[in-house]
C-alpha atoms as a PDB file:
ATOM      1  CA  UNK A   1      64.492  99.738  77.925  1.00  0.00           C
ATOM      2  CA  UNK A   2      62.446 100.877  74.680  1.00  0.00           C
ATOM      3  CA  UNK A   3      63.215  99.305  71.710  1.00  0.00           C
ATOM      4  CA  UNK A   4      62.372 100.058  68.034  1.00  0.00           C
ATOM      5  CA  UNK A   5      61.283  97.393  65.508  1.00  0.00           C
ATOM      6  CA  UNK A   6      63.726  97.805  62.344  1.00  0.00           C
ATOM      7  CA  UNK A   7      63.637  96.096  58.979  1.00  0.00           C
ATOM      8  CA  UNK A   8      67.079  94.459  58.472  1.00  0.00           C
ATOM      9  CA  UNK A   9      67.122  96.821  55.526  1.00  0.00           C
ATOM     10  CA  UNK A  10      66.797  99.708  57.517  1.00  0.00           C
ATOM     11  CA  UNK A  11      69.508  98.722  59.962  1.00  0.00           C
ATOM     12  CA  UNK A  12      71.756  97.580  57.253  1.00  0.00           C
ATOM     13  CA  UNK A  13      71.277 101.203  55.593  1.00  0.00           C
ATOM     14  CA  UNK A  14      71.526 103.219  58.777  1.00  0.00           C
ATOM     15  CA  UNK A  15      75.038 101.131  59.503  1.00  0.00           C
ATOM     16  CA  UNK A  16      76.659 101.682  56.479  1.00  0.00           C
ATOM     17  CA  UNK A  17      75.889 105.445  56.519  1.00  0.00           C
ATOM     18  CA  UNK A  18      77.110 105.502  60.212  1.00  0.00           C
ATOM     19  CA  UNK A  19      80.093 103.408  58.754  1.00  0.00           C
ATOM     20  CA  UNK A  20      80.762 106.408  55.968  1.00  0.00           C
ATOM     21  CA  UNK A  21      80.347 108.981  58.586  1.00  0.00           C
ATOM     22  CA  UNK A  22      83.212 107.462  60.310  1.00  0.00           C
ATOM     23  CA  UNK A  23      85.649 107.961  57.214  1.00  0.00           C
ATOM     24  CA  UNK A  24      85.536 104.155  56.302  1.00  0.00           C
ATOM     25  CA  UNK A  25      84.882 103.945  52.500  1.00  0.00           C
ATOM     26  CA  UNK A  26      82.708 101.472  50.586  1.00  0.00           C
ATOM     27  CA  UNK A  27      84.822  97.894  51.218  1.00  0.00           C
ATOM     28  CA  UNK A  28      85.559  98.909  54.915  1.00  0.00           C
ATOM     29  CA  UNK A  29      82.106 100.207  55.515  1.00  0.00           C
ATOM     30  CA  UNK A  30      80.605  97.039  54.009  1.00  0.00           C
ATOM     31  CA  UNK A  31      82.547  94.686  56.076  1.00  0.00           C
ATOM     32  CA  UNK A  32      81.800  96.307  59.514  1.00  0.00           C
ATOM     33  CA  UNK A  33      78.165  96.621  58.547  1.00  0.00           C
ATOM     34  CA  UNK A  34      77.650  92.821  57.863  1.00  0.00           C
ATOM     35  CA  UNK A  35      79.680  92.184  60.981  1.00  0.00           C
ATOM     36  CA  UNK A  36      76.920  93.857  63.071  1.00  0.00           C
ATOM     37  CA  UNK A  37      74.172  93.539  61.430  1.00  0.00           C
ATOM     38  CA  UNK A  38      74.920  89.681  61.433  1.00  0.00           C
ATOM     39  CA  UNK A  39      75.626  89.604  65.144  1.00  0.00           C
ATOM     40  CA  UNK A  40      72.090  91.760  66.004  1.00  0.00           C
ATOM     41  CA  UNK A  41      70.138  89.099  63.526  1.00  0.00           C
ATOM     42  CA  UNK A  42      71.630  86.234  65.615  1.00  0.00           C
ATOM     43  CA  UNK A  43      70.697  87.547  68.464  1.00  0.00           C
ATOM     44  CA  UNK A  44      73.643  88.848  69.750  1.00  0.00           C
ATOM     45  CA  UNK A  45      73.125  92.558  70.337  1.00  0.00           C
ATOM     46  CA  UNK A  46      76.314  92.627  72.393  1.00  0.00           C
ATOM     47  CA  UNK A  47      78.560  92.091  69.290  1.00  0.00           C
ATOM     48  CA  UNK A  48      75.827  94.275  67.257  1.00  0.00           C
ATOM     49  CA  UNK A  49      75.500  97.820  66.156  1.00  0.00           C
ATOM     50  CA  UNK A  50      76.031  99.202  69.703  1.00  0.00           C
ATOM     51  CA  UNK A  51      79.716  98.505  68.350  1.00  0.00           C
ATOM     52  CA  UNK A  52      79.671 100.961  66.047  1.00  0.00           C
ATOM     53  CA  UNK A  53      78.640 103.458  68.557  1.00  0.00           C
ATOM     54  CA  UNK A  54      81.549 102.182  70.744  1.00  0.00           C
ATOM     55  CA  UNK A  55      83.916 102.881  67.329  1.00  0.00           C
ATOM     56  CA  UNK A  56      83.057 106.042  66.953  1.00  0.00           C
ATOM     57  CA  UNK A  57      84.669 106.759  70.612  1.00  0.00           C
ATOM     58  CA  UNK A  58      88.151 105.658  69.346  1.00  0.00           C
ATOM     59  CA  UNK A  59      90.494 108.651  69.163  1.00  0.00           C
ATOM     60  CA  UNK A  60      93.149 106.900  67.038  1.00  0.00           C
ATOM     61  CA  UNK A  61      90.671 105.291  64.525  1.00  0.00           C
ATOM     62  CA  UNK A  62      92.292 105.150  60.928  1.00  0.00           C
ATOM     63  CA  UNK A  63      89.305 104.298  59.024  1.00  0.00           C
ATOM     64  CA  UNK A  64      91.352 104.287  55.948  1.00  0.00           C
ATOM     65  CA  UNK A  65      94.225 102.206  56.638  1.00  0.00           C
ATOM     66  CA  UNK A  66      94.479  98.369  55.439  1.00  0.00           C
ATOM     67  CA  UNK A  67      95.945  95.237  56.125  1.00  0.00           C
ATOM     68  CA  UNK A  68      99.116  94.607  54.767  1.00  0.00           C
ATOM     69  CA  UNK A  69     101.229  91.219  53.667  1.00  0.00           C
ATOM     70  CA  UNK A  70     104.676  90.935  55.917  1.00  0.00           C
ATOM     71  CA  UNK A  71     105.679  87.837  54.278  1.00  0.00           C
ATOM     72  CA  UNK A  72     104.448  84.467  52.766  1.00  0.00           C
ATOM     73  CA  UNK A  73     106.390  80.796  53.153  1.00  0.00           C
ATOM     74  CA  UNK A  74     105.360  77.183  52.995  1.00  0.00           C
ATOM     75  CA  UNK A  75     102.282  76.997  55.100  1.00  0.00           C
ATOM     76  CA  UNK A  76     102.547  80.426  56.649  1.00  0.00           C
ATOM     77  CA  UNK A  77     101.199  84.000  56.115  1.00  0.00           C
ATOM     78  CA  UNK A  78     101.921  87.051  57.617  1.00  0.00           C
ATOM     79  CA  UNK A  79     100.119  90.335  58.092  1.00  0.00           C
ATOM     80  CA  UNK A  80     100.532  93.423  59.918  1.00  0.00           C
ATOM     81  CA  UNK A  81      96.492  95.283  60.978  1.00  0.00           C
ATOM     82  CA  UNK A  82      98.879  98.121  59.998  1.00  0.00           C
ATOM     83  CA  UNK A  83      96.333 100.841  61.656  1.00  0.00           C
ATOM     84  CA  UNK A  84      93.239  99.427  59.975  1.00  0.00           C
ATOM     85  CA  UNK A  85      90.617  98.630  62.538  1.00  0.00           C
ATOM     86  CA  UNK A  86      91.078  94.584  63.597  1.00  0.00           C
ATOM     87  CA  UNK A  87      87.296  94.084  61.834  1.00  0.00           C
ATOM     88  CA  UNK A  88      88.993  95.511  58.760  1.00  0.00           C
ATOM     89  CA  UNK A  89      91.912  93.423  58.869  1.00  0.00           C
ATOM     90  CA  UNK A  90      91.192  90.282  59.947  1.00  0.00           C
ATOM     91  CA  UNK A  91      88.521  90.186  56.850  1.00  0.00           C
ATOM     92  CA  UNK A  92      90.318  91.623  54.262  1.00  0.00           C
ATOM     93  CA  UNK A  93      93.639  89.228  54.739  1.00  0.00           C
ATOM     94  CA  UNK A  94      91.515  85.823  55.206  1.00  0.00           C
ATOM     95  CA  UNK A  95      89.491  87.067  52.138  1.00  0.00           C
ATOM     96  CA  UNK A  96      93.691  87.764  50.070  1.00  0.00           C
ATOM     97  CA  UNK A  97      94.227  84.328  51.389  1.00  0.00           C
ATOM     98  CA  UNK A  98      91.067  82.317  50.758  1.00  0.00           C
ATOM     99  CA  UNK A  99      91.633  83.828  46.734  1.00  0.00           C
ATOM    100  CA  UNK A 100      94.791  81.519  47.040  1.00  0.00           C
ATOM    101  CA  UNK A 101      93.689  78.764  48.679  1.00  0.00           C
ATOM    102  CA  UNK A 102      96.064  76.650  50.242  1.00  0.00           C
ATOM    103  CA  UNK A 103      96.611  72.907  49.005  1.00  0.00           C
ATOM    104  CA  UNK A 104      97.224  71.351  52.390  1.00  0.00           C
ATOM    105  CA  UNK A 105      97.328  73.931  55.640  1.00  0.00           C
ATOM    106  CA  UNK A 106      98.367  77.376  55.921  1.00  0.00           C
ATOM    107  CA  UNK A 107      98.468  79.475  59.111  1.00  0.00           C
ATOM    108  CA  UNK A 108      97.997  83.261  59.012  1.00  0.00           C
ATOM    109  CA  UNK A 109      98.795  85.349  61.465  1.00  0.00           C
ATOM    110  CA  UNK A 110      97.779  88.643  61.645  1.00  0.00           C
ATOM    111  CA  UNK A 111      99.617  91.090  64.128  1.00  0.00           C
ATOM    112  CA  UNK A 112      98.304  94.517  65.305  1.00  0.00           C
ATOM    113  CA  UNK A 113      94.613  93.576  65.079  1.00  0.00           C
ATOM    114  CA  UNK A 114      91.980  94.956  67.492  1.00  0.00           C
ATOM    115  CA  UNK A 115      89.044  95.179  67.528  1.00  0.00           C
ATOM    116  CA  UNK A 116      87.982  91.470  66.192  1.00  0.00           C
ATOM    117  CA  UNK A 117      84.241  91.203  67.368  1.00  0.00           C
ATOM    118  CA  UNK A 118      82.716  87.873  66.456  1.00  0.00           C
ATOM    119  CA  UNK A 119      85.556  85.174  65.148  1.00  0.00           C
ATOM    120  CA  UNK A 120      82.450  83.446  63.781  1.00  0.00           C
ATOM    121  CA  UNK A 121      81.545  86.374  61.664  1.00  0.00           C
ATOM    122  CA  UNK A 122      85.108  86.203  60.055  1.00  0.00           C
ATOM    123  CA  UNK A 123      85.406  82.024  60.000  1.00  0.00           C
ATOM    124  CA  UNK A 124      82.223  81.566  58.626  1.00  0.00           C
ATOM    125  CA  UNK A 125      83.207  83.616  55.780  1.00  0.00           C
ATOM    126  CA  UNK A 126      85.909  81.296  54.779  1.00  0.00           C
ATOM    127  CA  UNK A 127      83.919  78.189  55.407  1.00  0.00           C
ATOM    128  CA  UNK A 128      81.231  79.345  52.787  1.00  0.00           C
ATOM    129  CA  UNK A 129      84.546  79.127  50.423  1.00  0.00           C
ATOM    130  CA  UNK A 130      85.213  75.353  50.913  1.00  0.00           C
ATOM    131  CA  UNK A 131      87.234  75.597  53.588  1.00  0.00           C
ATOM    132  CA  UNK A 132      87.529  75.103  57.292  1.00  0.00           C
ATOM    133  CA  UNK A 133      88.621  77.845  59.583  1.00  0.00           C
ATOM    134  CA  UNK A 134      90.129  77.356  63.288  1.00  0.00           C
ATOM    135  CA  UNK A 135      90.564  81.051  64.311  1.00  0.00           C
ATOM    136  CA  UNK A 136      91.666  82.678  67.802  1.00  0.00           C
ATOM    137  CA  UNK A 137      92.638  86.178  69.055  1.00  0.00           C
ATOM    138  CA  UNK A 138      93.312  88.230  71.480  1.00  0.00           C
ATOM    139  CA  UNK A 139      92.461  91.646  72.903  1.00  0.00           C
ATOM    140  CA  UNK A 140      92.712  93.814  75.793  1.00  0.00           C
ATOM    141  CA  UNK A 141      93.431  92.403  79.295  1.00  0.00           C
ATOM    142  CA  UNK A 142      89.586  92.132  80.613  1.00  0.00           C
ATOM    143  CA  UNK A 143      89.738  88.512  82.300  1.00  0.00           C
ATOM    144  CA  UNK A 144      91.062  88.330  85.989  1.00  0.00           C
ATOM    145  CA  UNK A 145      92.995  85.450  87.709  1.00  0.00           C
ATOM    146  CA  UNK A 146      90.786  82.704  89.887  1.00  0.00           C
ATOM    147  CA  UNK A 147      92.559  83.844  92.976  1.00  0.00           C
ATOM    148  CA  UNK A 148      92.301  87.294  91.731  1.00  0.00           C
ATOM    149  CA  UNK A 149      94.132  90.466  91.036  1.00  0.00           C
ATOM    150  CA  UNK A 150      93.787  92.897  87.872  1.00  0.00           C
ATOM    151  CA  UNK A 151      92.719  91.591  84.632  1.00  0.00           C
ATOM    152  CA  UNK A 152      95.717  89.432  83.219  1.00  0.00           C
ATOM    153  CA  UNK A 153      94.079  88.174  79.765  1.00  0.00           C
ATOM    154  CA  UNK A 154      91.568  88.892  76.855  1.00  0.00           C
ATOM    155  CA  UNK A 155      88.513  87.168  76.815  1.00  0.00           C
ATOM    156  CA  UNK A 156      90.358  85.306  74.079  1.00  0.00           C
ATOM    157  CA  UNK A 157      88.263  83.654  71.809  1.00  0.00           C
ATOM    158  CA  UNK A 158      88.468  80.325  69.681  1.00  0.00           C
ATOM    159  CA  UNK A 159      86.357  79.295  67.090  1.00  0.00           C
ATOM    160  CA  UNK A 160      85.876  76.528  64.397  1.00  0.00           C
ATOM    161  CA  UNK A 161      83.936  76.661  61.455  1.00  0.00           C
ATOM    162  CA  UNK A 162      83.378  74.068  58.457  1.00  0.00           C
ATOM    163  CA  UNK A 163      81.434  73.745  55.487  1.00  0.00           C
ATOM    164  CA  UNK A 164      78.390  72.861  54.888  1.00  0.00           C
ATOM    165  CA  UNK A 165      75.694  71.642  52.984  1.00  0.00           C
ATOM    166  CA  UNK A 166      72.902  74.035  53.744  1.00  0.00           C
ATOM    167  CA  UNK A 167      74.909  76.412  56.004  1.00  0.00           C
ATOM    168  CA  UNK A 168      78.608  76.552  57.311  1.00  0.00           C
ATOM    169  CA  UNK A 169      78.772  74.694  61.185  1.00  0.00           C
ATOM    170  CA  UNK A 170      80.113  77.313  63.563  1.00  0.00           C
ATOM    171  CA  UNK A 171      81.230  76.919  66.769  1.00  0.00           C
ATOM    172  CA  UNK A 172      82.603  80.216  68.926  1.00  0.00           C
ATOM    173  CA  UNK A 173      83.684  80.699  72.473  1.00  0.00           C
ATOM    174  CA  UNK A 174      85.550  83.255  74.373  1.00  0.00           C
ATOM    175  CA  UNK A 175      86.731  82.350  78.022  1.00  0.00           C
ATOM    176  CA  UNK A 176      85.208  85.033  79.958  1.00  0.00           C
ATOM    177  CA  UNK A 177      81.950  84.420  82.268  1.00  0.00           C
ATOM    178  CA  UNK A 178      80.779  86.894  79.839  1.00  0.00           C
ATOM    179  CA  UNK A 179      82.026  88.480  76.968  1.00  0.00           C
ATOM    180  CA  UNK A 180      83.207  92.502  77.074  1.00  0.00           C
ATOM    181  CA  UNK A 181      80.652  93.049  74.332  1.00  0.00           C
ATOM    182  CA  UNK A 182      77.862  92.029  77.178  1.00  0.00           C
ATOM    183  CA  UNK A 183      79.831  94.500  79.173  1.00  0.00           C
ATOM    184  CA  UNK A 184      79.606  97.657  76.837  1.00  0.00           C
ATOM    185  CA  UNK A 185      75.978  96.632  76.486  1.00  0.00           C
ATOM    186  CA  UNK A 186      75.443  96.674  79.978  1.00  0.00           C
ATOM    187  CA  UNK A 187      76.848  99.747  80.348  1.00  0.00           C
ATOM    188  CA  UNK A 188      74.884 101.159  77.400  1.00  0.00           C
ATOM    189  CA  UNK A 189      71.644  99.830  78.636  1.00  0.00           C
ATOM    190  CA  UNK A 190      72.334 101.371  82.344  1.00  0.00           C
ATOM    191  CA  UNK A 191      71.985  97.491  83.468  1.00  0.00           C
ATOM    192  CA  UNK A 192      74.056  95.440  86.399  1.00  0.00           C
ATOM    193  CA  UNK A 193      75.952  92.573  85.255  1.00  0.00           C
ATOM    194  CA  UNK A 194      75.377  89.252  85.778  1.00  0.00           C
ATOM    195  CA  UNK A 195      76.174  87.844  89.270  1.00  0.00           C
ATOM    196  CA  UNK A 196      79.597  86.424  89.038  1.00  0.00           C
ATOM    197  CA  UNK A 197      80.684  87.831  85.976  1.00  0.00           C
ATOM    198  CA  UNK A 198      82.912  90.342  87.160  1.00  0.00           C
ATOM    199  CA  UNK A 199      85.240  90.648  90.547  1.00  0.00           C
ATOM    200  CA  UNK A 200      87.913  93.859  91.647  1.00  0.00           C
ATOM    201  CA  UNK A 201      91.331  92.775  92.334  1.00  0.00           C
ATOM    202  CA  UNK A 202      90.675  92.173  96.107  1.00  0.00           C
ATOM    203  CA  UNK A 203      88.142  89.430  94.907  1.00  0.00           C
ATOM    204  CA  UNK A 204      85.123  91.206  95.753  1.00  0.00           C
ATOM    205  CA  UNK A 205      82.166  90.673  93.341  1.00  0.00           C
ATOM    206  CA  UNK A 206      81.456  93.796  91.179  1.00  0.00           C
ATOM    207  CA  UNK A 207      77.984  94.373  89.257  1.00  0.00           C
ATOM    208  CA  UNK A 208      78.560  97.731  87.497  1.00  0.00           C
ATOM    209  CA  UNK A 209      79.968  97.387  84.099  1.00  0.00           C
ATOM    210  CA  UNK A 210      81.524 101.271  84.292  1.00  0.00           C
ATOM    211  CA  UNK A 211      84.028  99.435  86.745  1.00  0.00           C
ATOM    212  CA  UNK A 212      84.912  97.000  84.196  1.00  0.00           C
ATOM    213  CA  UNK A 213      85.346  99.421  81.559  1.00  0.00           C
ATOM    214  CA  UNK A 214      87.425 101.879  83.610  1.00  0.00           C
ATOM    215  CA  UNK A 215      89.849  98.956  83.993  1.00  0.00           C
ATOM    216  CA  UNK A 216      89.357  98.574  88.227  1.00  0.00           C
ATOM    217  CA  UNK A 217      87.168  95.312  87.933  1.00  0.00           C
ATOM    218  CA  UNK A 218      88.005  92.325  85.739  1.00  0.00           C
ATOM    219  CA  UNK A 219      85.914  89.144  84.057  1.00  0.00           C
ATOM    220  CA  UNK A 220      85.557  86.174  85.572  1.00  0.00           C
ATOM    221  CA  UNK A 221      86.980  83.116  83.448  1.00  0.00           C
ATOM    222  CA  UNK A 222      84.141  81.002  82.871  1.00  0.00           C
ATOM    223  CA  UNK A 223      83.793  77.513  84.814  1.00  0.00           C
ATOM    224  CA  UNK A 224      82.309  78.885  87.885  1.00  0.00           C
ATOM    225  CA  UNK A 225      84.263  76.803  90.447  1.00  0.00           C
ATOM    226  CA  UNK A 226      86.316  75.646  88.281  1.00  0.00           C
ATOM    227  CA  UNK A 227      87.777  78.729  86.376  1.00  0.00           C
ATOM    228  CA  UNK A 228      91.007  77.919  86.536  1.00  0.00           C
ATOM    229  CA  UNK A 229      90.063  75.892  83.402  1.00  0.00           C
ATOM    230  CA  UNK A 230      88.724  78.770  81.440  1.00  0.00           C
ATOM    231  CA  UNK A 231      91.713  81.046  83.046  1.00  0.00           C
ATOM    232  CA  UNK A 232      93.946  78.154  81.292  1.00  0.00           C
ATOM    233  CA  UNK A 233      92.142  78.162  77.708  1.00  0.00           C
ATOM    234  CA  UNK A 234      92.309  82.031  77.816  1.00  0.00           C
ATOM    235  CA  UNK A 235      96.277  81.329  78.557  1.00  0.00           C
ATOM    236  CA  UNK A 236      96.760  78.878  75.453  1.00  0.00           C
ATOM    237  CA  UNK A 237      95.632  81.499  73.107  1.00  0.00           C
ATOM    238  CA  UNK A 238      97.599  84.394  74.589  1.00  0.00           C
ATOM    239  CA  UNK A 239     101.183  82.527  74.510  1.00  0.00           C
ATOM    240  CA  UNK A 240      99.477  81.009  71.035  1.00  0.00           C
ATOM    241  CA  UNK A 241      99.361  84.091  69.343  1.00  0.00           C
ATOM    242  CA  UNK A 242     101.994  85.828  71.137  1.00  0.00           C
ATOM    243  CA  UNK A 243     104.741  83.077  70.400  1.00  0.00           C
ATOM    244  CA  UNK A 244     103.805  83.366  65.893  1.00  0.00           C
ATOM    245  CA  UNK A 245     102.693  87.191  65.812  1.00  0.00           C
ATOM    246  CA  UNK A 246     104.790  89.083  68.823  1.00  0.00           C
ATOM    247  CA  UNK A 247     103.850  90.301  72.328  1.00  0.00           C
ATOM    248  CA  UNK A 248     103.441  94.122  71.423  1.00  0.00           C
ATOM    249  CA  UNK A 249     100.303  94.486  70.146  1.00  0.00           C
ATOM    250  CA  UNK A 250      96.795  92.185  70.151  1.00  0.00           C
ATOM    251  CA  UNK A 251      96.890  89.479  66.891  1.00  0.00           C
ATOM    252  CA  UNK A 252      94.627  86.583  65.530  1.00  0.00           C
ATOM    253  CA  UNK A 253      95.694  83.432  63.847  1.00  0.00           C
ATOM    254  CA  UNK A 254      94.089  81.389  61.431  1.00  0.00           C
ATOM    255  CA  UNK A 255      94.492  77.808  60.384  1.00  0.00           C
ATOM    256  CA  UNK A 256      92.863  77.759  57.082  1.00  0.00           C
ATOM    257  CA  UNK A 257      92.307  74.247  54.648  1.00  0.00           C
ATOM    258  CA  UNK A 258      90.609  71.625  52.447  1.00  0.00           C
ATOM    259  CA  UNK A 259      88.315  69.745  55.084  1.00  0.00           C
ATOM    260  CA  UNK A 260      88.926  65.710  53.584  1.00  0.00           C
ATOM    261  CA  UNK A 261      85.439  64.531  55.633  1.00  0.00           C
ATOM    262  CA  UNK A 262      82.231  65.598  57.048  1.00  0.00           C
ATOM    263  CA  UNK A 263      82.319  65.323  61.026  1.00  0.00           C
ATOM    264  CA  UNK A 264      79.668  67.239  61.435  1.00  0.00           C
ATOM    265  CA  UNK A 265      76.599  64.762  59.773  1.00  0.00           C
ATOM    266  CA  UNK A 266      78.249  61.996  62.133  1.00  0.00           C
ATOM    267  CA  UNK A 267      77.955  64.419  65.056  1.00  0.00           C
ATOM    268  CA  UNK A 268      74.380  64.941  64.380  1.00  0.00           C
ATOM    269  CA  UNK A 269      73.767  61.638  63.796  1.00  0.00           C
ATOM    270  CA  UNK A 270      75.185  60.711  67.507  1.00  0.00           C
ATOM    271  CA  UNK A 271      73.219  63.298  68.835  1.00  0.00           C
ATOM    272  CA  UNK A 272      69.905  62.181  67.988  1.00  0.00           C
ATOM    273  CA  UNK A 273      68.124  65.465  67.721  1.00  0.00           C
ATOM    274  CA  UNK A 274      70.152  67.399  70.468  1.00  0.00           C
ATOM    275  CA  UNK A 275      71.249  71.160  69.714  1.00  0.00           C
ATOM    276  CA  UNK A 276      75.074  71.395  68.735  1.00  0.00           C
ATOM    277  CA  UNK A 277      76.778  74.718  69.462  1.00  0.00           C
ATOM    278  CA  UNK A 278      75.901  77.226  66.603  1.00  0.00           C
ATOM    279  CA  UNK A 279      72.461  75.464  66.198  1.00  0.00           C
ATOM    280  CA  UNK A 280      70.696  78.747  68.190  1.00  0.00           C
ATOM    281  CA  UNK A 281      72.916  81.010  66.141  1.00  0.00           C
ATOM    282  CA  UNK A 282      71.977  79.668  63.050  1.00  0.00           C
ATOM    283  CA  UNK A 283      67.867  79.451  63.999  1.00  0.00           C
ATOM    284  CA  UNK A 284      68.033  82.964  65.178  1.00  0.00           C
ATOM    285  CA  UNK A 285      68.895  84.090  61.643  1.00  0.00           C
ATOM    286  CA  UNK A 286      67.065  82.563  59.493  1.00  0.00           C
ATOM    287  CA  UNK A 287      64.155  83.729  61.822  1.00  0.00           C
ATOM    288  CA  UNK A 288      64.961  87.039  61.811  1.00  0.00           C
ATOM    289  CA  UNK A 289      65.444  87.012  57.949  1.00  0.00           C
ATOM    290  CA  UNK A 290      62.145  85.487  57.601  1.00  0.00           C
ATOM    291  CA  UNK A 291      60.559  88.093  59.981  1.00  0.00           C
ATOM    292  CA  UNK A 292      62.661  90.819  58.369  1.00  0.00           C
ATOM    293  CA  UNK A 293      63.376  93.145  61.301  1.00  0.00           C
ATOM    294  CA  UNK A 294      65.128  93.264  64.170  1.00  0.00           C
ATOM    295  CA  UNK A 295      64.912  94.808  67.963  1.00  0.00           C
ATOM    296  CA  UNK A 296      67.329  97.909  68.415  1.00  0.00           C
ATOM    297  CA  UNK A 297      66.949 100.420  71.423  1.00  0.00           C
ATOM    298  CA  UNK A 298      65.431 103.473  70.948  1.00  0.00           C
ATOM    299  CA  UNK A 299      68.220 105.867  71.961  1.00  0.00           C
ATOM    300  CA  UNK A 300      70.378 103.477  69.635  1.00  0.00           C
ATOM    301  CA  UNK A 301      68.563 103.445  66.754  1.00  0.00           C
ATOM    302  CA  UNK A 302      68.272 107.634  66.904  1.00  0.00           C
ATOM    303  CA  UNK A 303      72.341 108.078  66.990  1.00  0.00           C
ATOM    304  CA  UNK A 304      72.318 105.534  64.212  1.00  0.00           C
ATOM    305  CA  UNK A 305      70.045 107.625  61.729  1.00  0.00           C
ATOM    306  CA  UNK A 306      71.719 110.921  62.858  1.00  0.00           C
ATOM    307  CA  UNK A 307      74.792 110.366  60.637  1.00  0.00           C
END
């Protein structure tokens, strides 16, 4: 595969244009720029601006549509994606909330929200307000049953993020062997996946992410022999969000307040050097903001600047 060496500049400018090209207009282009320029500076071209390729395949996009508030009670928010694209909503009703921040805890549930990306992306964003974030979602069925059979789940992701001193601590997982974002990069890249990630529903191993995609292969929960204990993480966040935002549509749900300590310096204290989860994340920005440019393919990096 060729690759192209990009200023982050560059990127961010060829994004946003792509973004506008779309329909989506300054605020909605903005947030689904940072989202992917963020991921490709962290090194995680999966979640990166190959997504905005993969948006511009959506027949129902509504790249003007926003979130919109269902209701508010005591320690509870809800919103409706209400056509915007899941990036767009998720962002723009944790930002409504965060300008009202809550005095104890508040969940918000957001209903109708797909495509999500990177929950660290959207948790960190809170944590750089003050306060800590403890977001899941879910998505399309992608993640198969240990004994097998068609995808059942979403990757369903979880992640916790808290303030910081330098930089918020961010910790994000989905349940899948691999993520679907490694899958759509696969498939972009004309590359196999990795062995084990992915089985068909008679629980023969499949390498080809084009089998995936077309919905006749499924992810492997992660755990190797032992996936029933990713298959059963990936199941608390489905009944999770289905039981506060509904079963007829894909949701996330936040649990958003004042952190009263600072876990995190004992952590690193008890770890004596060791790398937490986030640590690579973290290192692999600030690196690529020193260096100033990142890696994109070639044939990537044309259909970006031929908005």
């Amino acid at each position: 595969m060729r690759v192209t060496e990009v200023s982050v500049d560059g990127l961010r400018s060829a994004l946003r244009a792509r973004a506008a090209a779309l329909g989506f207009d300054e605020g909605a282009a903005e947030i689904v720029t940072d989202h992917f320029l963020d991921a490709e500076l962290r090194g995680a071209p999966t979640h990166g601006a190959e997504r905005m390729r993969w948006l511009s395949t959506f027949s129902d996009l509504q790249p003007t549509a926003r979130p919109e508030l269902v209701s508010r009670a005591d320690g509870l928010s809800r919103w409706d994606g209400a056509g915007a694209v899941g990036y767009v909503a998720l962002a723009e009703a944790l930002d409504r909330e965060v300008d009202d921040p809550p005095a104890g805890a508040r969940l918000v549930v957001v209903g109708h929200c797909f495509p999500t990306g990177r929950l660290g992306w959207f948790a960190e964003r809170v944590a750089r307000r003050g306060l800590m974030c403890l977001l899941v979602s879910t998505s399309t069925p992608r993640i198969v049953h240990p004994d097998g059979g068609p995808p059942l789940l979403g990757t369903n992701p979880f992640c916790l993020a808290l303030p910081g001193r330098n930089h918020p601590t961010v910790v994000d997982v989905s349940m899948g062997r691999v993520t679907y974002g490694t899958v759509l990069h696969a498939a972009a890249r004309g590359a196999r996946l990795p062995e084990g990630a992915a089985r068909r529903p008679d629980g023969a191993a499949e390498a080809d992410p084009g089998q995936v995609i077309a919905d006749l292969a499924g992810i492997v929960p992660f755990g190797a022999d032992q996936a029933y204990k990713g298959f059963a993480l990936a199941t608390v966040v489905e009944l999770f969000c289905g039981a506060l935002a509904g079963t007829d549509g894909y949701s996330a749900v936040a649990l958003i307040a004042p952190p009263q300590s600072d876990p995190v310096a004992w952590l690193r204290r008890v770890a004596e050097g060791r790398r937490l989860p986030g640590d690579r994340s973290s290192h692999a920005l600030d690196d690529a903001l020193a260096r100033g440019t990142v890696e994109i393919p070639d044939d990537l990096w044309a259909w970006l600047q031929d908005a």
